[in-house]
PDB file of N, CA and C in Angstrom:
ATOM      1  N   UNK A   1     102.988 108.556 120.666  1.00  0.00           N
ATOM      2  CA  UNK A   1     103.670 109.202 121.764  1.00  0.00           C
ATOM      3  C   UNK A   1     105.103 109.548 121.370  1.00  0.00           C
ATOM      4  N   UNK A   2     106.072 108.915 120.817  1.00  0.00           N
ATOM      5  CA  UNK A   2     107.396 108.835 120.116  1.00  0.00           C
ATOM      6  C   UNK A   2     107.463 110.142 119.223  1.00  0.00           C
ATOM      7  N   UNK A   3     106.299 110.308 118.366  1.00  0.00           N
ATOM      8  CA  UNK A   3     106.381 111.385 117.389  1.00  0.00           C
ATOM      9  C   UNK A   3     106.014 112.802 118.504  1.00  0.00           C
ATOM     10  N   UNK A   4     105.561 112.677 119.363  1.00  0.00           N
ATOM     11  CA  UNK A   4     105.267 113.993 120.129  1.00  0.00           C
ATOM     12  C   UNK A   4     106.383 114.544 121.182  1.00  0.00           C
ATOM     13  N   UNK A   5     107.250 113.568 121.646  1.00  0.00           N
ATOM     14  CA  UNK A   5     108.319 113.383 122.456  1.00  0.00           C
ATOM     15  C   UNK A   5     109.691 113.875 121.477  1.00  0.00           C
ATOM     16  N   UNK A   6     109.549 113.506 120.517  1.00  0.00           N
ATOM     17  CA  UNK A   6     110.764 113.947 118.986  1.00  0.00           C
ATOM     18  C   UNK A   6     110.425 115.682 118.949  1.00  0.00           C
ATOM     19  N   UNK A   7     108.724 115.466 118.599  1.00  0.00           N
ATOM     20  CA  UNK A   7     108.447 116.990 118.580  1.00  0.00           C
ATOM     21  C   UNK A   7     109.311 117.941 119.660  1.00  0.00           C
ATOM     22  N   UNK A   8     108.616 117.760 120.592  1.00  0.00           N
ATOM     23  CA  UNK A   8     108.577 118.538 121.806  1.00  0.00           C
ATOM     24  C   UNK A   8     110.699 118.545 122.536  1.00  0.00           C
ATOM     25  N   UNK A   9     111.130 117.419 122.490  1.00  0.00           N
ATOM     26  CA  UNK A   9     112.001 117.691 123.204  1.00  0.00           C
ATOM     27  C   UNK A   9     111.687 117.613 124.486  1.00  0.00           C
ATOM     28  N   UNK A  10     110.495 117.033 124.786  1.00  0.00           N
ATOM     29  CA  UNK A  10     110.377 117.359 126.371  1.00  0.00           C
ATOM     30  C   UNK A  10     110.265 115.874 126.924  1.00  0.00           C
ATOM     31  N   UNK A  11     111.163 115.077 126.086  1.00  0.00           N
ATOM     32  CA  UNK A  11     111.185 113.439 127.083  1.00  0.00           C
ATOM     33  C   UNK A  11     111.812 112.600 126.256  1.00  0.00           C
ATOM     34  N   UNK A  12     111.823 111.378 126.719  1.00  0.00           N
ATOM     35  CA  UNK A  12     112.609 110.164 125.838  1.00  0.00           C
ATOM     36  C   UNK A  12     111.776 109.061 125.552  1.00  0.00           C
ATOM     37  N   UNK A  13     111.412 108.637 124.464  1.00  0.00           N
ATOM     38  CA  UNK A  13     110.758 107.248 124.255  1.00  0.00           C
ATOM     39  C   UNK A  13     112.075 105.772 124.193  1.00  0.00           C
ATOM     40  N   UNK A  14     111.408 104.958 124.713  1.00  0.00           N
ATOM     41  CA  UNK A  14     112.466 103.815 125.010  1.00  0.00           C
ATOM     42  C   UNK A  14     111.737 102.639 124.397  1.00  0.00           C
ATOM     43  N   UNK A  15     112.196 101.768 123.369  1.00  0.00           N
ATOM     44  CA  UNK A  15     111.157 100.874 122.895  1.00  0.00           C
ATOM     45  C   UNK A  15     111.235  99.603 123.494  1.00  0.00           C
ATOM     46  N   UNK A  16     112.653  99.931 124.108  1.00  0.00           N
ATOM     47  CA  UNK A  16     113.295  98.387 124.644  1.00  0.00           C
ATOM     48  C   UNK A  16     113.380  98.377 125.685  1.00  0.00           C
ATOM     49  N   UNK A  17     113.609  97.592 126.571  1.00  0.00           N
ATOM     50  CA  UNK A  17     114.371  97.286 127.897  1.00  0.00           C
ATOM     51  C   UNK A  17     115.907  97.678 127.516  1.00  0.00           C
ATOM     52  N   UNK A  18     116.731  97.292 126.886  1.00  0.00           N
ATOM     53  CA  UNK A  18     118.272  97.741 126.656  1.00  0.00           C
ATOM     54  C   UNK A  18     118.332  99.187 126.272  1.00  0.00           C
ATOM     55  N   UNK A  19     117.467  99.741 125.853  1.00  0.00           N
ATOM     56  CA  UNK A  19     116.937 101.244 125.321  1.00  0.00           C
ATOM     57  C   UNK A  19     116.953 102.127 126.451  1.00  0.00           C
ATOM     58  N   UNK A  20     115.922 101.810 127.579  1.00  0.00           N
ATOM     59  CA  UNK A  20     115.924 101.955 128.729  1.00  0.00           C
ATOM     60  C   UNK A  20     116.856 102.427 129.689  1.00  0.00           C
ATOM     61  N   UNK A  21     117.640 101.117 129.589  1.00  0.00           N
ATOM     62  CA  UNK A  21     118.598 100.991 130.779  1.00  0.00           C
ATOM     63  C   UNK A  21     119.664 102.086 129.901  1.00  0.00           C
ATOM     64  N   UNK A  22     120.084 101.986 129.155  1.00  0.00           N
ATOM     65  CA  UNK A  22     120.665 102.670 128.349  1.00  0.00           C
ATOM     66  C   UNK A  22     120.966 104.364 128.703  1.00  0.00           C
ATOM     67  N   UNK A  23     119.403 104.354 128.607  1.00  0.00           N
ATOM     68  CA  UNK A  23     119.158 106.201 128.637  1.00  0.00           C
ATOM     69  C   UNK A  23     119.627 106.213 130.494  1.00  0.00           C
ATOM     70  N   UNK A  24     118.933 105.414 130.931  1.00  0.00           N
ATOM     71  CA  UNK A  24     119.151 105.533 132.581  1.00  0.00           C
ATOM     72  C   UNK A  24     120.661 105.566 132.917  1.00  0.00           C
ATOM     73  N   UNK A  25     121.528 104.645 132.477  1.00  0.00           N
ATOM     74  CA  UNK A  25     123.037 104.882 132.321  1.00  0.00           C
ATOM     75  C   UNK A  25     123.234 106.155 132.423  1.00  0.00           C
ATOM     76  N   UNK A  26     122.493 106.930 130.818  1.00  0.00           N
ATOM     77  CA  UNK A  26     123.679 107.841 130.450  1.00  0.00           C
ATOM     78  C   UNK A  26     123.179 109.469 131.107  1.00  0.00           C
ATOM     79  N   UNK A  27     122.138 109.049 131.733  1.00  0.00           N
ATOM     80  CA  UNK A  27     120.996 110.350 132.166  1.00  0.00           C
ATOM     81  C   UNK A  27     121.779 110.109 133.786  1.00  0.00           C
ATOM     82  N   UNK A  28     121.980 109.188 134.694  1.00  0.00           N
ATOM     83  CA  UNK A  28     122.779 108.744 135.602  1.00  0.00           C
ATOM     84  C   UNK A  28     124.454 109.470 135.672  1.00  0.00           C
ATOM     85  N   UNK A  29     124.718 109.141 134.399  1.00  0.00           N
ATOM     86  CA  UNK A  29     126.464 109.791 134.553  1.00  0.00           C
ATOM     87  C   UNK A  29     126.483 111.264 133.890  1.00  0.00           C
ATOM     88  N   UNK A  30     125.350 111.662 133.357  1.00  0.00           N
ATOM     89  CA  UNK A  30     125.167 113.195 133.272  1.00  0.00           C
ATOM     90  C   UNK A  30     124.759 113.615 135.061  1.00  0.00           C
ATOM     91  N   UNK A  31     124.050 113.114 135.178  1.00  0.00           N
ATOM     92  CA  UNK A  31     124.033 114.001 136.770  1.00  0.00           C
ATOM     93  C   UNK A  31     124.778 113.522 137.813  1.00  0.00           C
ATOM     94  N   UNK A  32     125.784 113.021 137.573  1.00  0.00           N
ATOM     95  CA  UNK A  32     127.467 112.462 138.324  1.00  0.00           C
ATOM     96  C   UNK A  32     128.013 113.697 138.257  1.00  0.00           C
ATOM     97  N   UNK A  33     128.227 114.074 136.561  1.00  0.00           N
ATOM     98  CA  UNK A  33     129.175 115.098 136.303  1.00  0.00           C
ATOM     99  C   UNK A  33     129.086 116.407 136.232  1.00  0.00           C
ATOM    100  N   UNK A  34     127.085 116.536 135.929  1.00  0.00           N
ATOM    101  CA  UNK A  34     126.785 118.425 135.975  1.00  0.00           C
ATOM    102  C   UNK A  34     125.817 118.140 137.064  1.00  0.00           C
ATOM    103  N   UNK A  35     125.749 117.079 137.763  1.00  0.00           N
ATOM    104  CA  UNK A  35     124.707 117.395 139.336  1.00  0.00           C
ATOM    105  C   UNK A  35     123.310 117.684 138.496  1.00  0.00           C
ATOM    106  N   UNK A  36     122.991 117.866 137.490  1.00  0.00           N
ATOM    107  CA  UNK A  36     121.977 117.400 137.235  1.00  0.00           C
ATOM    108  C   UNK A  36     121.669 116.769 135.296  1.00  0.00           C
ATOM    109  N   UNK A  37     120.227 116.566 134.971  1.00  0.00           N
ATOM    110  CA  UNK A  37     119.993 115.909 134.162  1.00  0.00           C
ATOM    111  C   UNK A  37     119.543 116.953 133.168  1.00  0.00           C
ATOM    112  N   UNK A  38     119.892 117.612 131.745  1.00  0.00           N
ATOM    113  CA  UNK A  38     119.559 118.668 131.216  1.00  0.00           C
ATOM    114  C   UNK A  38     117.981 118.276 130.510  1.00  0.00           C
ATOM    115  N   UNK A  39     117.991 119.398 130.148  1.00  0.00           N
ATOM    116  CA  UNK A  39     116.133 119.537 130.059  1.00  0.00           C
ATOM    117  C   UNK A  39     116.214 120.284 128.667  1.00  0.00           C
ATOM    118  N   UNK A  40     115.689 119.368 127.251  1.00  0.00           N
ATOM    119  CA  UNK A  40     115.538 120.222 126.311  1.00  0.00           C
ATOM    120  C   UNK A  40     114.487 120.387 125.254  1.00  0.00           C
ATOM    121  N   UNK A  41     113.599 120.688 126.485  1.00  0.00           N
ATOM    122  CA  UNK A  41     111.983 120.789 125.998  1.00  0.00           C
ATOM    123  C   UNK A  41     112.447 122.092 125.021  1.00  0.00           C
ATOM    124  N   UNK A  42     111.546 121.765 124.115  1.00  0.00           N
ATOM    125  CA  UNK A  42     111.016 123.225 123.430  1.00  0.00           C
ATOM    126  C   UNK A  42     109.704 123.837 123.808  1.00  0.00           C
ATOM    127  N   UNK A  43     109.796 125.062 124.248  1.00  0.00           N
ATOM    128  CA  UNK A  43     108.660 125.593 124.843  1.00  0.00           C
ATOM    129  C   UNK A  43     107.543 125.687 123.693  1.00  0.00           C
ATOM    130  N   UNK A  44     107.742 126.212 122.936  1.00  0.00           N
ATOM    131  CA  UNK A  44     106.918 126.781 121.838  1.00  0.00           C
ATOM    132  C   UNK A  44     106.213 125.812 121.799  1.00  0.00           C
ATOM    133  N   UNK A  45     106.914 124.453 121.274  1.00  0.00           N
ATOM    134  CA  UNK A  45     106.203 123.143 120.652  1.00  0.00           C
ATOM    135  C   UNK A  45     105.272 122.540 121.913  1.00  0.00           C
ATOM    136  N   UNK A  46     106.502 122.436 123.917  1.00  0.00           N
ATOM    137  CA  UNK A  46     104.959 121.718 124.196  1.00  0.00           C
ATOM    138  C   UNK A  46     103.684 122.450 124.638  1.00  0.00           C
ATOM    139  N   UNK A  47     103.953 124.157 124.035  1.00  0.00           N
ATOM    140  CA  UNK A  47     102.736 125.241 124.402  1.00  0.00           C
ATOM    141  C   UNK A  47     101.423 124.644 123.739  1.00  0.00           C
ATOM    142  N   UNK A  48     101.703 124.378 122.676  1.00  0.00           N
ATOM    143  CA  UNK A  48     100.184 123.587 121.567  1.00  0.00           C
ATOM    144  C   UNK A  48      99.828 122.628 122.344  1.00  0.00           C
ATOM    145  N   UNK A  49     100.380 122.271 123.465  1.00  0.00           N
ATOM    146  CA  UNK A  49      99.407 121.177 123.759  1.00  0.00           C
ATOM    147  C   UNK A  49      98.921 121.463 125.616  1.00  0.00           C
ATOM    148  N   UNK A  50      98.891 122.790 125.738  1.00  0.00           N
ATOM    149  CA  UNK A  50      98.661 122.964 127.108  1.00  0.00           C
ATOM    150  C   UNK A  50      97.100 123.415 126.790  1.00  0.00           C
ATOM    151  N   UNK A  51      96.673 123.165 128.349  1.00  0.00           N
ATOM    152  CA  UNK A  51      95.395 123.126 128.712  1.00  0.00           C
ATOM    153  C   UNK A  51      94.298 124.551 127.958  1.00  0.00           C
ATOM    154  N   UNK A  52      94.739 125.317 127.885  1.00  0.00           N
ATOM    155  CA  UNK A  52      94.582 126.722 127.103  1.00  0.00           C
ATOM    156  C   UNK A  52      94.384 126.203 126.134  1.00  0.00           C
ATOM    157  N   UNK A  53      95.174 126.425 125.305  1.00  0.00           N
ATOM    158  CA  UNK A  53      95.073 125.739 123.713  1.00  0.00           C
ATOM    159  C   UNK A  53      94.776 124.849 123.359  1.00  0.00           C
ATOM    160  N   UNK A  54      94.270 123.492 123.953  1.00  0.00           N
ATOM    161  CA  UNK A  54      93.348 122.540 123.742  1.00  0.00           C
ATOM    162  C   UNK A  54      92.704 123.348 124.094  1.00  0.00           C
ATOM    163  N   UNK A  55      91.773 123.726 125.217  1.00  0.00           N
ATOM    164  CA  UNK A  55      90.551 124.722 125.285  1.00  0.00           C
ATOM    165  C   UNK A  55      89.929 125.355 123.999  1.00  0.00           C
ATOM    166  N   UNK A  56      90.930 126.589 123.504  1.00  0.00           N
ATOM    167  CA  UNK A  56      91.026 127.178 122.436  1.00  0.00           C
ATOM    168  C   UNK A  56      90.696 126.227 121.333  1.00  0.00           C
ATOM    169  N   UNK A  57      91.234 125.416 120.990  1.00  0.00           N
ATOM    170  CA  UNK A  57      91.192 124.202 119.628  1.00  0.00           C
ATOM    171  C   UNK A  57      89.538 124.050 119.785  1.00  0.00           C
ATOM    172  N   UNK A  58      89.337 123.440 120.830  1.00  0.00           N
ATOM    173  CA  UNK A  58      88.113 122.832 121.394  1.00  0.00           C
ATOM    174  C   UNK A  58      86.644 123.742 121.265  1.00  0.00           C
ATOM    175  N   UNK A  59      87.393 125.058 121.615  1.00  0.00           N
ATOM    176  CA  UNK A  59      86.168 126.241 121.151  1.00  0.00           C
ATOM    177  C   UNK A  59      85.723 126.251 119.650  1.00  0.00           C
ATOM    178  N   UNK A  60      86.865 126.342 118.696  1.00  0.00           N
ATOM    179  CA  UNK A  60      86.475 126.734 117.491  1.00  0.00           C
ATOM    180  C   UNK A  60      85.873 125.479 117.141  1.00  0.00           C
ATOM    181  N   UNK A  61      86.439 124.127 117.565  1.00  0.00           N
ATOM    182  CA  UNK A  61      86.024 122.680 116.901  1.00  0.00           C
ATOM    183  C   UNK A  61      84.001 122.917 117.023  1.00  0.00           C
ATOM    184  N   UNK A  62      83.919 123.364 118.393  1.00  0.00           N
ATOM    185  CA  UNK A  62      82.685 123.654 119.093  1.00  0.00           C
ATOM    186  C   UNK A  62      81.743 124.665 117.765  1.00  0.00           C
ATOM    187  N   UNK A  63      82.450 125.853 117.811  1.00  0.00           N
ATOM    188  CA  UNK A  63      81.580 126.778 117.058  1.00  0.00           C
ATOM    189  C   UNK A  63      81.367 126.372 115.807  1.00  0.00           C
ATOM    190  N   UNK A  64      82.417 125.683 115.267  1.00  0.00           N
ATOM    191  CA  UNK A  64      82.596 125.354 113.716  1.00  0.00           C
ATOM    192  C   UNK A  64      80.775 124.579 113.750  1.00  0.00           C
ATOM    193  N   UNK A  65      80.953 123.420 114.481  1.00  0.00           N
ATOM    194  CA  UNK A  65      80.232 122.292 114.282  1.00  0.00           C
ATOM    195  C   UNK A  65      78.764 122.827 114.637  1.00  0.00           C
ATOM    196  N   UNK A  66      78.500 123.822 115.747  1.00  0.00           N
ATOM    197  CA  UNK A  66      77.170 124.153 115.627  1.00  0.00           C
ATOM    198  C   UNK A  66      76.224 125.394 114.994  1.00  0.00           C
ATOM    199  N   UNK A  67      77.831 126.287 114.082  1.00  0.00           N
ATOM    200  CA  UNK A  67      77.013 126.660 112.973  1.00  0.00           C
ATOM    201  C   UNK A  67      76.673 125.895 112.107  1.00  0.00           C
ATOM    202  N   UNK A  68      77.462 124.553 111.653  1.00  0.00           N
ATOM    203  CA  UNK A  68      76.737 124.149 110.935  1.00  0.00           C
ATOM    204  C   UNK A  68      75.042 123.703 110.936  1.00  0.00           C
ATOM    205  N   UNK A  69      74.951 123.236 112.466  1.00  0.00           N
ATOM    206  CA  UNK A  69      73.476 122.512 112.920  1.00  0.00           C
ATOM    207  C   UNK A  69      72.416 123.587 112.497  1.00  0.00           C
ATOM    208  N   UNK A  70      72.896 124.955 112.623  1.00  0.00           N
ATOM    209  CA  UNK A  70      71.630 126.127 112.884  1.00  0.00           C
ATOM    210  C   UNK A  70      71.359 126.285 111.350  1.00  0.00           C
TER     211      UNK A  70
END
């Protein structure tokens, strides 16, 4: 989950409790000072993993495997 969250930009992994509270602090006094909490997903990266494109993945995984059977 850590390596997909690094990927993506679209969240924070916390391993600790002090890790945690930490991010909550500093995610807390960011939206004190800009009223809110910034967001720096990368679109591109979490597109590979939307419902479509698993679909898509899932088709070819599909076709691959039952030309082989025929």
């Amino acid at each position: 989950m850590k390596e997909l969250l690094d990927q993506t930009k679209a969240g924070v992994h916390c391993a600790t409790e002090d890790e945690l509270r930490n991010y909550l602090i500093q995610a807390y006094r960011e939206y004190k000072e800009l009223g809110a909490v910034q967001y720096h997903g990368i679109e591109k990266e979490i597109m590979k993993y939307s419902h479509v494109e698993m679909a898509r993945k899932f088709t070819v995984l599909l076709n691959y495997l039952t030309e082989k059977i025929e």
